[in-house]
N, C-alpha and C. Protein backbone atom coordinates (compact mmCIF):
# COMPACT_ATOMS: atom_id res chain seq x y z
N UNK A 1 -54.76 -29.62 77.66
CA UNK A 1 -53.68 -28.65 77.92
C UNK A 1 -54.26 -27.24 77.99
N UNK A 2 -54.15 -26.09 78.93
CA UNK A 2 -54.24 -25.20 78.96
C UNK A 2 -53.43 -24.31 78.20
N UNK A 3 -54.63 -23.50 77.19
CA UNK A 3 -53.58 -22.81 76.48
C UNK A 3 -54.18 -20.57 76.57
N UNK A 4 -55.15 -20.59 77.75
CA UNK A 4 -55.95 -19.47 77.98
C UNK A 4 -55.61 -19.32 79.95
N UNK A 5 -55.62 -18.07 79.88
CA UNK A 5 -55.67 -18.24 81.44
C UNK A 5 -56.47 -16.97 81.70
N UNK A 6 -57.85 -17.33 82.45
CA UNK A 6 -58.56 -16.15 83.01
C UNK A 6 -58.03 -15.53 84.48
N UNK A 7 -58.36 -14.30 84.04
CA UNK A 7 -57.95 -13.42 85.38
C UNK A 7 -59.75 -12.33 85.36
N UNK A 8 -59.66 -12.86 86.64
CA UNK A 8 -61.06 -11.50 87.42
C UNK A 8 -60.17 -10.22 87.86
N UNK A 9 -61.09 -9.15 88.07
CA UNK A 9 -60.75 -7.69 88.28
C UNK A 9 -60.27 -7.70 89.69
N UNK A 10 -61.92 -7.05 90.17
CA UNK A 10 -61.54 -6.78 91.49
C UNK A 10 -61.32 -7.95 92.37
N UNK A 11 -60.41 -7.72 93.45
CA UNK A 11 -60.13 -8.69 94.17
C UNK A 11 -59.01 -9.75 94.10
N UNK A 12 -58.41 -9.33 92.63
CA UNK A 12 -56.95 -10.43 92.28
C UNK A 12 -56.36 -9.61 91.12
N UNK A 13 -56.68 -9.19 89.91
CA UNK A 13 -55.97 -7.95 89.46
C UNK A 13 -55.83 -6.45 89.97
N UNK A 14 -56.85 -6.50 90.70
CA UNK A 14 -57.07 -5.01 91.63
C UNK A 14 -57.32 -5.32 92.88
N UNK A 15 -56.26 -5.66 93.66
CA UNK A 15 -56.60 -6.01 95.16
C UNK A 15 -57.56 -4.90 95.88
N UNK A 16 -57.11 -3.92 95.47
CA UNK A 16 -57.72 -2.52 96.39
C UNK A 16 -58.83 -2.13 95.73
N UNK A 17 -59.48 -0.97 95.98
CA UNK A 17 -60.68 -0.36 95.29
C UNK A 17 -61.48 -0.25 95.74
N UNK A 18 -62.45 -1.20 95.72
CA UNK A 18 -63.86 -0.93 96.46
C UNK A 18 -63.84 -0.27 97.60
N UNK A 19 -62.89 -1.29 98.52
CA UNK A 19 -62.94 -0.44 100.12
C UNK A 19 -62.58 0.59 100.19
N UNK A 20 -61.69 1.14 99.48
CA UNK A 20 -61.00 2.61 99.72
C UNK A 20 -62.11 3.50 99.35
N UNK A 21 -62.93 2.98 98.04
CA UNK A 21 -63.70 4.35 97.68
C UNK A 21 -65.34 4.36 99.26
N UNK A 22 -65.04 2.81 99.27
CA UNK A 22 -66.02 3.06 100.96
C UNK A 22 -66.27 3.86 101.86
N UNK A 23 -64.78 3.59 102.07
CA UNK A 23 -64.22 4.65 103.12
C UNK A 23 -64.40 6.19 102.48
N UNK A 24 -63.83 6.98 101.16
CA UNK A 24 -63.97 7.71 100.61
C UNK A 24 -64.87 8.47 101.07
N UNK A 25 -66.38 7.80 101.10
CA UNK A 25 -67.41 8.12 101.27
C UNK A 25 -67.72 8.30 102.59
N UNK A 26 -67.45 7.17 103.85
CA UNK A 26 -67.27 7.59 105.12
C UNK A 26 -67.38 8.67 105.43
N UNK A 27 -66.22 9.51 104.83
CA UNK A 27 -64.96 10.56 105.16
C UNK A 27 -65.81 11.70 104.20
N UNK A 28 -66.80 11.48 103.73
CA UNK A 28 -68.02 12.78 102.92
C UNK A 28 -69.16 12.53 104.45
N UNK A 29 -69.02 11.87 105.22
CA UNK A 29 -69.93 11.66 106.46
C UNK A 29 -71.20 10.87 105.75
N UNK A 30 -70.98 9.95 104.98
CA UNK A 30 -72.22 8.98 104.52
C UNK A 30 -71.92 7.24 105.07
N UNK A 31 -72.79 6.64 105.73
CA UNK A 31 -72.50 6.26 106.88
C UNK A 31 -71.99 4.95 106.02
N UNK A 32 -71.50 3.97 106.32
CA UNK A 32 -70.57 2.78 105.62
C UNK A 32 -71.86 1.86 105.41
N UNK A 33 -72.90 1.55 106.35
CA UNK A 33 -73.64 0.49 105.76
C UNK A 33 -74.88 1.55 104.55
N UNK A 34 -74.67 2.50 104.17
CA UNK A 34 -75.04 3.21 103.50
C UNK A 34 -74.73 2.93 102.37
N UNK A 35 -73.49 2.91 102.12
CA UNK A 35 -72.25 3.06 101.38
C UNK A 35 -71.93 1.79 100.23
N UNK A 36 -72.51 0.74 101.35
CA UNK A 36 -71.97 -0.82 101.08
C UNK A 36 -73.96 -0.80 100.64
N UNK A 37 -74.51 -0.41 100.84
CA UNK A 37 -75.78 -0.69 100.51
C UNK A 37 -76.54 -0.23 98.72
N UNK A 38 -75.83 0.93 99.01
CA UNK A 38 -75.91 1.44 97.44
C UNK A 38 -74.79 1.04 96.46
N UNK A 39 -73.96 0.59 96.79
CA UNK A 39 -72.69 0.52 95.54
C UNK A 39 -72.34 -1.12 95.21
N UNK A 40 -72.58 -1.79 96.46
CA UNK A 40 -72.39 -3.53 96.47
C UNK A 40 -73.60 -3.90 96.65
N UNK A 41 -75.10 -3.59 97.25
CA UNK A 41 -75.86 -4.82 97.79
C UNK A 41 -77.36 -4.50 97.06
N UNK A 42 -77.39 -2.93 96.06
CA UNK A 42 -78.46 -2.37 95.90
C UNK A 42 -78.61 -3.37 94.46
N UNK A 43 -79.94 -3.56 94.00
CA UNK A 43 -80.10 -3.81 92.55
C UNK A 43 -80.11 -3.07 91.23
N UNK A 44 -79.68 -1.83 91.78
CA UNK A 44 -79.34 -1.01 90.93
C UNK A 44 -77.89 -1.34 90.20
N UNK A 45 -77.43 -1.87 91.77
CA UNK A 45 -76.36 -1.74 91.00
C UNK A 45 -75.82 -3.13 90.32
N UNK A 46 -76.57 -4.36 91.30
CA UNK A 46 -76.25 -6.11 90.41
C UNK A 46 -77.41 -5.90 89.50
N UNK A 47 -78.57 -5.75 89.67
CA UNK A 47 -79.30 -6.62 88.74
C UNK A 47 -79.34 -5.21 87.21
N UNK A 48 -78.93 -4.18 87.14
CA UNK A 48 -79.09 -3.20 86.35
C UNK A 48 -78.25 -2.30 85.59
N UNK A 49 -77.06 -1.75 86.43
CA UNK A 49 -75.95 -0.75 86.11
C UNK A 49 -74.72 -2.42 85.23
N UNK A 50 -74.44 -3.42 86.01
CA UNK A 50 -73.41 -4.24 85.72
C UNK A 50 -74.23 -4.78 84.97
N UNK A 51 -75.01 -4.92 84.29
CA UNK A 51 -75.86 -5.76 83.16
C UNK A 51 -76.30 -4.87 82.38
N UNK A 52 -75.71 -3.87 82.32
CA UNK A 52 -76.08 -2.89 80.89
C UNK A 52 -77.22 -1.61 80.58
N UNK A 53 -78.18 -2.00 81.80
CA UNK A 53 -79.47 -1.73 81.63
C UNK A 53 -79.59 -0.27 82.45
N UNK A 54 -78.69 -0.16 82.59
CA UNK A 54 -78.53 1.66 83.66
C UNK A 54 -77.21 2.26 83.10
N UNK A 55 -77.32 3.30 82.26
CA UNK A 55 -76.00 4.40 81.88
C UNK A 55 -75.62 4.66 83.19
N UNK A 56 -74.20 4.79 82.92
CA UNK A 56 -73.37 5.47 84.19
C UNK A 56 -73.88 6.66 84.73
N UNK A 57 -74.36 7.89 84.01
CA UNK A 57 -74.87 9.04 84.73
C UNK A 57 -76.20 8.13 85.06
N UNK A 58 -77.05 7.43 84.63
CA UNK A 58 -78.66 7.41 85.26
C UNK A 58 -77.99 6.63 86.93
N UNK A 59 -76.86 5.31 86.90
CA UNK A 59 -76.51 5.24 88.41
C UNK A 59 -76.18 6.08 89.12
N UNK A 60 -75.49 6.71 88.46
CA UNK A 60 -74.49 7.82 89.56
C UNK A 60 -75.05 8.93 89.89
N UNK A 61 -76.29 9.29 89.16
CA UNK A 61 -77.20 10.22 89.78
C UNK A 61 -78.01 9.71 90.61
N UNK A 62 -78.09 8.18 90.82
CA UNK A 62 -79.33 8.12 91.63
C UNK A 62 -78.59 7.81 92.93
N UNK A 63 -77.04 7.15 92.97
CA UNK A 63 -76.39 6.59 93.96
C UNK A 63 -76.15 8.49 94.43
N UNK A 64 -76.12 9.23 94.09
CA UNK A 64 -75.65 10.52 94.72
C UNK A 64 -76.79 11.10 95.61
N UNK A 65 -77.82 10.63 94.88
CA UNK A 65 -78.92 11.01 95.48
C UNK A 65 -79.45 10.51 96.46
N UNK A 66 -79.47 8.87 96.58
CA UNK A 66 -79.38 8.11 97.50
C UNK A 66 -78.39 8.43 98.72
N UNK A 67 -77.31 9.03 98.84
CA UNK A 67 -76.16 9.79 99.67
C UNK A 67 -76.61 10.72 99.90
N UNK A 68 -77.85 11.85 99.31
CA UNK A 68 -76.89 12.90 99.75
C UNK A 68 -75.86 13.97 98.85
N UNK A 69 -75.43 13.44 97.86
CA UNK A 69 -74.24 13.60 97.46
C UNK A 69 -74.36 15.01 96.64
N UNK A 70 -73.37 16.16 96.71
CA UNK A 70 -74.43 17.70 96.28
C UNK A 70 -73.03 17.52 95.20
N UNK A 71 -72.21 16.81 95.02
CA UNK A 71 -71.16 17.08 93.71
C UNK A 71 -72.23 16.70 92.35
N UNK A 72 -71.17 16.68 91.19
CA UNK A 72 -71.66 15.76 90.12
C UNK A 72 -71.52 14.32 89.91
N UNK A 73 -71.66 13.61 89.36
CA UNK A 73 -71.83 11.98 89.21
C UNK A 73 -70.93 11.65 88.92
N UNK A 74 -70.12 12.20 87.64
CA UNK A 74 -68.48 12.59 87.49
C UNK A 74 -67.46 12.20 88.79
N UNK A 75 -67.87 13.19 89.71
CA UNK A 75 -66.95 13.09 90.87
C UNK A 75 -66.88 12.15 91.36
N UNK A 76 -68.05 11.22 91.69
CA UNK A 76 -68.29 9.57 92.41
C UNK A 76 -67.30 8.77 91.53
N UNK A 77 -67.22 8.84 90.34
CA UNK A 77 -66.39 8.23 89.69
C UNK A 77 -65.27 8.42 89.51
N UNK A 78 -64.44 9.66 89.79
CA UNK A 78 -63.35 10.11 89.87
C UNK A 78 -62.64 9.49 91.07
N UNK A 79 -63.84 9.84 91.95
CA UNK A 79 -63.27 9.03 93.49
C UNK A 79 -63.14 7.40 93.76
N UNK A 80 -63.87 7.00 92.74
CA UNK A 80 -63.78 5.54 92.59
C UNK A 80 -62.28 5.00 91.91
N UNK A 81 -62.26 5.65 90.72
CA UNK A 81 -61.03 5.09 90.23
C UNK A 81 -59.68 5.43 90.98
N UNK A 82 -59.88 6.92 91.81
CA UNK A 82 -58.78 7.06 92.48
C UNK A 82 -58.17 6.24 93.56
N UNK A 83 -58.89 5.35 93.92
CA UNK A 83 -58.83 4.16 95.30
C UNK A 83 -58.02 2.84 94.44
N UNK A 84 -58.14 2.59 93.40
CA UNK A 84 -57.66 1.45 93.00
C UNK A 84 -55.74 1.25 92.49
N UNK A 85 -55.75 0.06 92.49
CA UNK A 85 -53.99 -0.62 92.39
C UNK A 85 -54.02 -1.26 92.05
N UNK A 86 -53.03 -1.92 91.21
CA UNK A 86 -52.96 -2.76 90.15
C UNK A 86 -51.71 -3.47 91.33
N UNK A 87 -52.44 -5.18 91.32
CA UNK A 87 -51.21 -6.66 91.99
C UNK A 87 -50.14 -6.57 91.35
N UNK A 88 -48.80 -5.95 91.36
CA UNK A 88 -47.96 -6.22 90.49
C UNK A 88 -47.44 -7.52 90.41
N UNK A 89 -47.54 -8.34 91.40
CA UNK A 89 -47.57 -9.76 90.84
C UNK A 89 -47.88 -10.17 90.01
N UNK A 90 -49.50 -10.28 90.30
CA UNK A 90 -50.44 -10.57 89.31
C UNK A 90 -50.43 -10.35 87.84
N UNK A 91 -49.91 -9.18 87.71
CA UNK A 91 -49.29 -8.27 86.18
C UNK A 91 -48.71 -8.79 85.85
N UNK A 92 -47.50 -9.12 86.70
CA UNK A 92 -46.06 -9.64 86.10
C UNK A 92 -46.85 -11.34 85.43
N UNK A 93 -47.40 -11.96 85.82
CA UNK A 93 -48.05 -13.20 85.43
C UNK A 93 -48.47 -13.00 84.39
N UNK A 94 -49.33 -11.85 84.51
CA UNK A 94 -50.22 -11.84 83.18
C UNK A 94 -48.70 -11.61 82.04
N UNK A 95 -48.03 -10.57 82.13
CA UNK A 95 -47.02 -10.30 80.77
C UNK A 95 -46.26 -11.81 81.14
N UNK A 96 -45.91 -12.25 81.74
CA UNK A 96 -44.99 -13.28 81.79
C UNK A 96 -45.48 -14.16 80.77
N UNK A 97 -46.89 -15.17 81.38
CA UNK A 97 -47.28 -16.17 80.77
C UNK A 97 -47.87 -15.85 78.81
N UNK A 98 -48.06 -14.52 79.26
CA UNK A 98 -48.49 -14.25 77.22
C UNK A 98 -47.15 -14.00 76.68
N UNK A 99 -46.09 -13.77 77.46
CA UNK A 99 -44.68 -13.83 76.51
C UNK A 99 -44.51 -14.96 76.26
N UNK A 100 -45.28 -16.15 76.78
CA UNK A 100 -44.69 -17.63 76.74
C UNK A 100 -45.80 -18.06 76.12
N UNK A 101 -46.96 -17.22 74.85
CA UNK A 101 -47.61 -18.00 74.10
C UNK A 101 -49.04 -18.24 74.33
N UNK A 102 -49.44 -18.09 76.09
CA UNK A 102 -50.60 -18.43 76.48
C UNK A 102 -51.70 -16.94 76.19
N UNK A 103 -53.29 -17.89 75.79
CA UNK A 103 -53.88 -16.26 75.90
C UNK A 103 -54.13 -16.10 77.03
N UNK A 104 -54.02 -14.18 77.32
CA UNK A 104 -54.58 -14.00 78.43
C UNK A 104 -55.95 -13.25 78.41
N UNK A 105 -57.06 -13.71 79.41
CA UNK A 105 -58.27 -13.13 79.16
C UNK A 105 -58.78 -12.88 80.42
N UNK A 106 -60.02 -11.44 80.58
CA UNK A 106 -60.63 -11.12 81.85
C UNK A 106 -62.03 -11.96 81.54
N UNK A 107 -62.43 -12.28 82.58
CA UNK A 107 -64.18 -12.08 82.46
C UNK A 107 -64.57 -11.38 83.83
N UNK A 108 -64.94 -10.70 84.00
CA UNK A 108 -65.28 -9.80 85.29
C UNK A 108 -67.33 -9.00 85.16
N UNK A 109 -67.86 -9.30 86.17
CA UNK A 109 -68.69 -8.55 86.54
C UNK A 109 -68.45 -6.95 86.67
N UNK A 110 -69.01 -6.23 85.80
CA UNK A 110 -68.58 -4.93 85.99
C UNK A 110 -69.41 -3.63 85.10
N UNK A 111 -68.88 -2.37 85.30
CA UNK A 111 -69.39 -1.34 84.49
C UNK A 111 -68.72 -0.68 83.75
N UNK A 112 -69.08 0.10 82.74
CA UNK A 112 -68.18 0.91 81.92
C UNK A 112 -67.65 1.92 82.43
N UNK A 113 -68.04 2.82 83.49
CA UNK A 113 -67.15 3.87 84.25
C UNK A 113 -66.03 3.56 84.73
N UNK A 114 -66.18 2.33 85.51
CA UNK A 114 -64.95 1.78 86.09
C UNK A 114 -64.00 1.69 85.12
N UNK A 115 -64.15 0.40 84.18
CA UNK A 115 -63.86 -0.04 83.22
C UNK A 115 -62.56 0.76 82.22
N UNK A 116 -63.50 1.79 81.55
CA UNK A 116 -62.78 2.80 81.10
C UNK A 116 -62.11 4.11 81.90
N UNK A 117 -62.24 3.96 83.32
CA UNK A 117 -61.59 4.78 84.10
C UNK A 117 -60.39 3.99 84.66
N UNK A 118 -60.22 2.77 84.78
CA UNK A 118 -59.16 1.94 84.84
C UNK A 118 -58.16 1.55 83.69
N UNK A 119 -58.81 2.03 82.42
CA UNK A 119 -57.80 1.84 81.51
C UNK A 119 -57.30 2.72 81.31
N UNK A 120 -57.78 3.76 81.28
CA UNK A 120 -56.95 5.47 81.51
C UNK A 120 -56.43 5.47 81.99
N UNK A 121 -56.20 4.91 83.17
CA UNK A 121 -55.37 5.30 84.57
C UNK A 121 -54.31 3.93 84.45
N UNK A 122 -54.38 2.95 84.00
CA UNK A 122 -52.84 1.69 83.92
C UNK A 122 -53.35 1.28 82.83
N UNK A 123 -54.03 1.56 81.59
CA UNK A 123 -53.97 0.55 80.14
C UNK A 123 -53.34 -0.73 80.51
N UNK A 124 -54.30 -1.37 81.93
CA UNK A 124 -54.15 -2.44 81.74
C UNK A 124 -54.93 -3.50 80.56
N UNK A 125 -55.97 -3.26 79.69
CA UNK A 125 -56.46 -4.16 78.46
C UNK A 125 -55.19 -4.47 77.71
N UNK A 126 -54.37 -3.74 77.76
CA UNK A 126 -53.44 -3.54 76.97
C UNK A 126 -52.21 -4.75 76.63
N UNK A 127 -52.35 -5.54 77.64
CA UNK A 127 -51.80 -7.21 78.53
C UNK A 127 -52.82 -8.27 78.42
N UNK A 128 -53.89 -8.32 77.77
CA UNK A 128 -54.99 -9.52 77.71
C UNK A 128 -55.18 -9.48 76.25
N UNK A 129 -55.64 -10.64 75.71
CA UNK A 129 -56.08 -10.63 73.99
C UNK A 129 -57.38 -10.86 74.40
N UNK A 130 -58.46 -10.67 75.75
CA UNK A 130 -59.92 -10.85 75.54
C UNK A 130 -60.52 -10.36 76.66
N UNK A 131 -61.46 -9.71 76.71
CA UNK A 131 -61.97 -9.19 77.85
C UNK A 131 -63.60 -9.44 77.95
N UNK A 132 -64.03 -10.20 78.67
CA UNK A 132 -65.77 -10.11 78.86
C UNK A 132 -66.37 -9.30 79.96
N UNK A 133 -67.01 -8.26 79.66
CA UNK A 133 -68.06 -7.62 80.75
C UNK A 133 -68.96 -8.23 80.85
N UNK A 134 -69.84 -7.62 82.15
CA UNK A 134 -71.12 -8.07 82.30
C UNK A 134 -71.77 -7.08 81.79
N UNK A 135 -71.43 -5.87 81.80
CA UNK A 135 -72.23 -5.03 80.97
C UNK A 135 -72.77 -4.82 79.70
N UNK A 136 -71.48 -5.46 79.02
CA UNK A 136 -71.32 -5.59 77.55
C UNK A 136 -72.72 -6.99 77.32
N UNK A 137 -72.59 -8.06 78.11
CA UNK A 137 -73.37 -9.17 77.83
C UNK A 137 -74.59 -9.41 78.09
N UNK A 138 -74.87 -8.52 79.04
CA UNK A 138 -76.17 -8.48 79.57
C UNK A 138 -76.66 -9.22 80.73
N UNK A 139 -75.60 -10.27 81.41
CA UNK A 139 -75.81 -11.01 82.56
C UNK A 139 -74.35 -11.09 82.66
N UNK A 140 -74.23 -11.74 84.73
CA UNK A 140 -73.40 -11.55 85.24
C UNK A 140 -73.05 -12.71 85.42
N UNK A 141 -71.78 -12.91 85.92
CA UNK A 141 -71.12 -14.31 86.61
C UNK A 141 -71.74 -15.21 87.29
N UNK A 142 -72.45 -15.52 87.95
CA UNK A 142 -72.07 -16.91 87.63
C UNK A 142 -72.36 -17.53 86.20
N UNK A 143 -73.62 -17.05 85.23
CA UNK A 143 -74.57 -16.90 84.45
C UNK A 143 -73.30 -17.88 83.15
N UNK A 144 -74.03 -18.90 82.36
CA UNK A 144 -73.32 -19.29 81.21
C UNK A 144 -72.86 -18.33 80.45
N UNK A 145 -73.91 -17.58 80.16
CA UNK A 145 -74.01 -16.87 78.84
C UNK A 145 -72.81 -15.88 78.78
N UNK A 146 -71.85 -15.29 79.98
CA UNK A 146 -70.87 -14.81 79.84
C UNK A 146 -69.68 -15.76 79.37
N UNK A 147 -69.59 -17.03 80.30
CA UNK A 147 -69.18 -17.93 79.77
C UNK A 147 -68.69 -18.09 77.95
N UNK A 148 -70.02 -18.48 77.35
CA UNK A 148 -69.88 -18.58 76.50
C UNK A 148 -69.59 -17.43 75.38
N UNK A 149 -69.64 -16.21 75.77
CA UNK A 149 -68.80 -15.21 74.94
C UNK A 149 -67.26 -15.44 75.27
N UNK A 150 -67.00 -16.09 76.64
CA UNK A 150 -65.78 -15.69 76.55
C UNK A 150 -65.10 -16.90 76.06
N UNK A 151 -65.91 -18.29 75.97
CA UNK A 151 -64.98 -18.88 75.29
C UNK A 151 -65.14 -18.44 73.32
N UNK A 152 -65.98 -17.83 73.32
CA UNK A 152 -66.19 -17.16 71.48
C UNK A 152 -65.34 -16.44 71.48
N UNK A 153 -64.84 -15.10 72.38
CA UNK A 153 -63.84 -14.61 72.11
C UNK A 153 -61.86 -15.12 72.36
N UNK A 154 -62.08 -16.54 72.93
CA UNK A 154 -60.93 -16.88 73.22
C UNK A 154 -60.31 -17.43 72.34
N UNK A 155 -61.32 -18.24 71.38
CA UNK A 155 -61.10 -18.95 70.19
C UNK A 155 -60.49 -20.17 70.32
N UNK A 156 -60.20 -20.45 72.10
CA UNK A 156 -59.89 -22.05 71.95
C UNK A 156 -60.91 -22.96 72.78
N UNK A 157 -60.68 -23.82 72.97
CA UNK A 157 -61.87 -24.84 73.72
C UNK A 157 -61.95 -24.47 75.11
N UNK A 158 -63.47 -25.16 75.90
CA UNK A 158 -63.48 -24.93 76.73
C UNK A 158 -62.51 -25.32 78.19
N UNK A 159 -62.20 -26.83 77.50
CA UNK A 159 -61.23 -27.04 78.44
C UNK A 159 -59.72 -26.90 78.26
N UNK A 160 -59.44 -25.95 77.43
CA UNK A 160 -58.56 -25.48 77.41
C UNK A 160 -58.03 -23.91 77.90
N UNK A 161 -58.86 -23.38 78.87
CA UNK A 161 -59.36 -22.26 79.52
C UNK A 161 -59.15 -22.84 80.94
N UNK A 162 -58.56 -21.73 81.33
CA UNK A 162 -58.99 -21.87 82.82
C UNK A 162 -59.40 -20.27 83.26
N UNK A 163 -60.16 -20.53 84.60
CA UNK A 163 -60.69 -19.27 85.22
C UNK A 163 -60.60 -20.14 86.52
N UNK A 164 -60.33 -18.23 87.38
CA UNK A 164 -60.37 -17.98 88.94
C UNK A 164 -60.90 -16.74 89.39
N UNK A 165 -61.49 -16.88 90.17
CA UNK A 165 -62.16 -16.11 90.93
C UNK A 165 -62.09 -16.31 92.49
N UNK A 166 -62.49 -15.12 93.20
CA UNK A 166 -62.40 -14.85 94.26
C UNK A 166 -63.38 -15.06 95.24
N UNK A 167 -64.42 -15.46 94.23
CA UNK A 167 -66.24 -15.44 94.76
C UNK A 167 -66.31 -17.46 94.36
N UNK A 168 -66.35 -18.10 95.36
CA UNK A 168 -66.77 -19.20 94.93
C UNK A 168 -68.17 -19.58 94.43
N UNK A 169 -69.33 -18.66 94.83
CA UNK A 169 -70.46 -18.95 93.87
C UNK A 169 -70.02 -18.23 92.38
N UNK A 170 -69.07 -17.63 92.07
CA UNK A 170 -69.01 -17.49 90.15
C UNK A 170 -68.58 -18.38 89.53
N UNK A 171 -67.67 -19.37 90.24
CA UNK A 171 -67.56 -20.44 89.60
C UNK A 171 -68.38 -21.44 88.63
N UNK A 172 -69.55 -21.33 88.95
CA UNK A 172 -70.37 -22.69 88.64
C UNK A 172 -70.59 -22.61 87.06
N UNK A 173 -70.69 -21.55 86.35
CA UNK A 173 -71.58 -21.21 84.75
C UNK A 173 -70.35 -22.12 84.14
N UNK A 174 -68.81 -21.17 84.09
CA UNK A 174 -67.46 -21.43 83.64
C UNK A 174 -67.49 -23.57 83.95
N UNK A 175 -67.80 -23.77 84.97
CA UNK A 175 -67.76 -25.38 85.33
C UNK A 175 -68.86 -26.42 84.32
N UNK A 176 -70.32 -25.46 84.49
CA UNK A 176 -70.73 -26.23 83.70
C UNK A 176 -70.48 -26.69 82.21
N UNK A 177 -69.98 -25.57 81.74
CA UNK A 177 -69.43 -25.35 80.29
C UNK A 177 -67.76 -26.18 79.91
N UNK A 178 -67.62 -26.85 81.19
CA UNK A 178 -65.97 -27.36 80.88
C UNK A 178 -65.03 -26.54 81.35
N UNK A 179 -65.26 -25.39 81.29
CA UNK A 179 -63.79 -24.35 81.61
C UNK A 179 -63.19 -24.94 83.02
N UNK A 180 -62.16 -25.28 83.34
CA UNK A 180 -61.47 -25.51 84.60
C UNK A 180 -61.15 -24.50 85.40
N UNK A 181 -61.69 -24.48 86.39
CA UNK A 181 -62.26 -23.48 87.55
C UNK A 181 -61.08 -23.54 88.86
N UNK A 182 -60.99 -22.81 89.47
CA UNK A 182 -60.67 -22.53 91.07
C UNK A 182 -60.69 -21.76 91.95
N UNK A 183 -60.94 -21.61 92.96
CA UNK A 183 -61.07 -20.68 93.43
C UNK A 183 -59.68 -19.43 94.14
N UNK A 184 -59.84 -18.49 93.56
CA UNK A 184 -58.62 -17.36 93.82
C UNK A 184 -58.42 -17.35 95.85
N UNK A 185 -57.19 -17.99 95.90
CA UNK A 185 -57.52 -17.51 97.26
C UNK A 185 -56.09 -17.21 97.85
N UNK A 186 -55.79 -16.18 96.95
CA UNK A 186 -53.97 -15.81 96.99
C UNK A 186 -53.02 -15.80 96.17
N UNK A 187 -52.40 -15.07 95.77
CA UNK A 187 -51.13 -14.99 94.60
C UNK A 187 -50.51 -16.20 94.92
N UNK A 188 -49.75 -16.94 95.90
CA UNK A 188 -49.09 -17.77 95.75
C UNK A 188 -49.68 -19.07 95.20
N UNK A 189 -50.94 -19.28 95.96
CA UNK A 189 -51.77 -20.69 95.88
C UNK A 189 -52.59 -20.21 94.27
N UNK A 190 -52.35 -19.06 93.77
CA UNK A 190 -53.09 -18.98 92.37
C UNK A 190 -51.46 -19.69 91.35
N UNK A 191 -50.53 -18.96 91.78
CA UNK A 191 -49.32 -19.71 90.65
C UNK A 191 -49.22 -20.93 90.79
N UNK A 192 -49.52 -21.51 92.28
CA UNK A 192 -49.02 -22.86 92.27
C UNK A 192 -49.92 -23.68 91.81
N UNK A 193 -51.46 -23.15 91.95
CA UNK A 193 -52.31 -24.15 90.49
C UNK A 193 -52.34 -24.43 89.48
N UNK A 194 -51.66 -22.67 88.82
CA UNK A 194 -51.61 -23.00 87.47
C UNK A 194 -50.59 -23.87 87.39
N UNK A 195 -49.49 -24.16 87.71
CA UNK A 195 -48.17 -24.70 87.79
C UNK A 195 -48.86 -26.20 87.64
N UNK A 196 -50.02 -26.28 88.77
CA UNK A 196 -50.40 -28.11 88.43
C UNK A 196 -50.95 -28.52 87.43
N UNK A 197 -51.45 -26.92 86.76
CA UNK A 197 -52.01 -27.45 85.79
C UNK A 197 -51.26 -27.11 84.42
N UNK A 198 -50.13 -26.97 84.26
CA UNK A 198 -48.98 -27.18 83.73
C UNK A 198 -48.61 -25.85 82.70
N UNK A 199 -49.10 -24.77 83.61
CA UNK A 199 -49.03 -23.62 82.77
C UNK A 199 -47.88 -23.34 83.61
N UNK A 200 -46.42 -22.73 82.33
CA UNK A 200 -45.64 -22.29 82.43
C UNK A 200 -45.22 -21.04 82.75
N UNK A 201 -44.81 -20.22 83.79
CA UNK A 201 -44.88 -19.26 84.20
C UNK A 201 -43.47 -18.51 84.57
């Protein structure tokens, strides 16, 4: 019986974000495969900044620099959080199903700028009893080892967890470990799984 339900960030609690702050940057005249090169594809920013191992000013000075960029590092981040929206669907799920008993928990690939610039701005933590970073853990999704903090912080079994995501290679760590997996591929087809899998909503 499912008695945990994971939710990822970007891409199903935060439909918007990334692209907007893309564009953001566009619109500073820094060219998009620029853009998408330093913030999504660089190893600064997977293998280092989202795994703990780069403070927010040591990225954001080097991603500014990498641009171009004559503001402060501050500002990249100001402009980041300003692009993002919260699924009110998705929300309404999350308060729905924890009024009805279930935990709710994130595990997301991510950084602390964001992180804490998103809770300032909708205290959304404020609706989950568990949250796993990648920053906090030191490795990223697909990786067990997040996994297994997040079933330590869930406090119930593994197969009593479920997780979705939007990325079908993050699936696999959460699978090997038991957690029951699917892949996010829409608000409707996300309720109607949980529904099969007999979470009350």
């Amino acid at each position: 019986m499912i008695k945990a339900v994971t939710f990822d960030l970007d891409g199903v609690y935060f439909p918007v974000g990334k692209e907007k702050f893309i564009q953001s940057l566009v619109g500073l005249g820094i060219s998009d495969s620029e853009a998408r090169r330093v913030f999504l594809k660089s190893g600064q920013m997977n293998k280092l900044y989202k795994n703990g191992k780069m403070t927010d000013e040591e990225f954001w000075t080097w991603a500014a620099k990498e641009w171009g960029f004559a503001g402060s590092w501050n500002d990249l981040t100001d402009k980041l959080i300003t692009g993002y929206a919260v699924d009110p669907d998705v929300a309404g799920v999350v308060k729905s199903i924890r009024r009805r008993g279930y935990k709710t928990l994130i595990c997301s690939n991510n950084f602390r700028a964001r992180v804490d610039g998103l809770q300032e701005k909708f205290k959304f933590l404020d609706d989950f009893d568990a949250a796993v970073f990648s920053y906090e853990v030191g490795e990223s999704k697909p990786s067990e080892k997040i996994f297994k903090e997040l079933i330590r912080r869930s406090v119930v079994e593994p197969s009593e967890i479920v997780f979705t995501d939007d990325n079908p290679e993050r699936l696999a760590g959460a699978k090997n470990l038991g957690i029951t997996t699917f892949l996010y591929e829409g608000f409707n087809k996300f309720v109607e799984r949980l529904r099969t899998l007999g979470v009350k909503i």
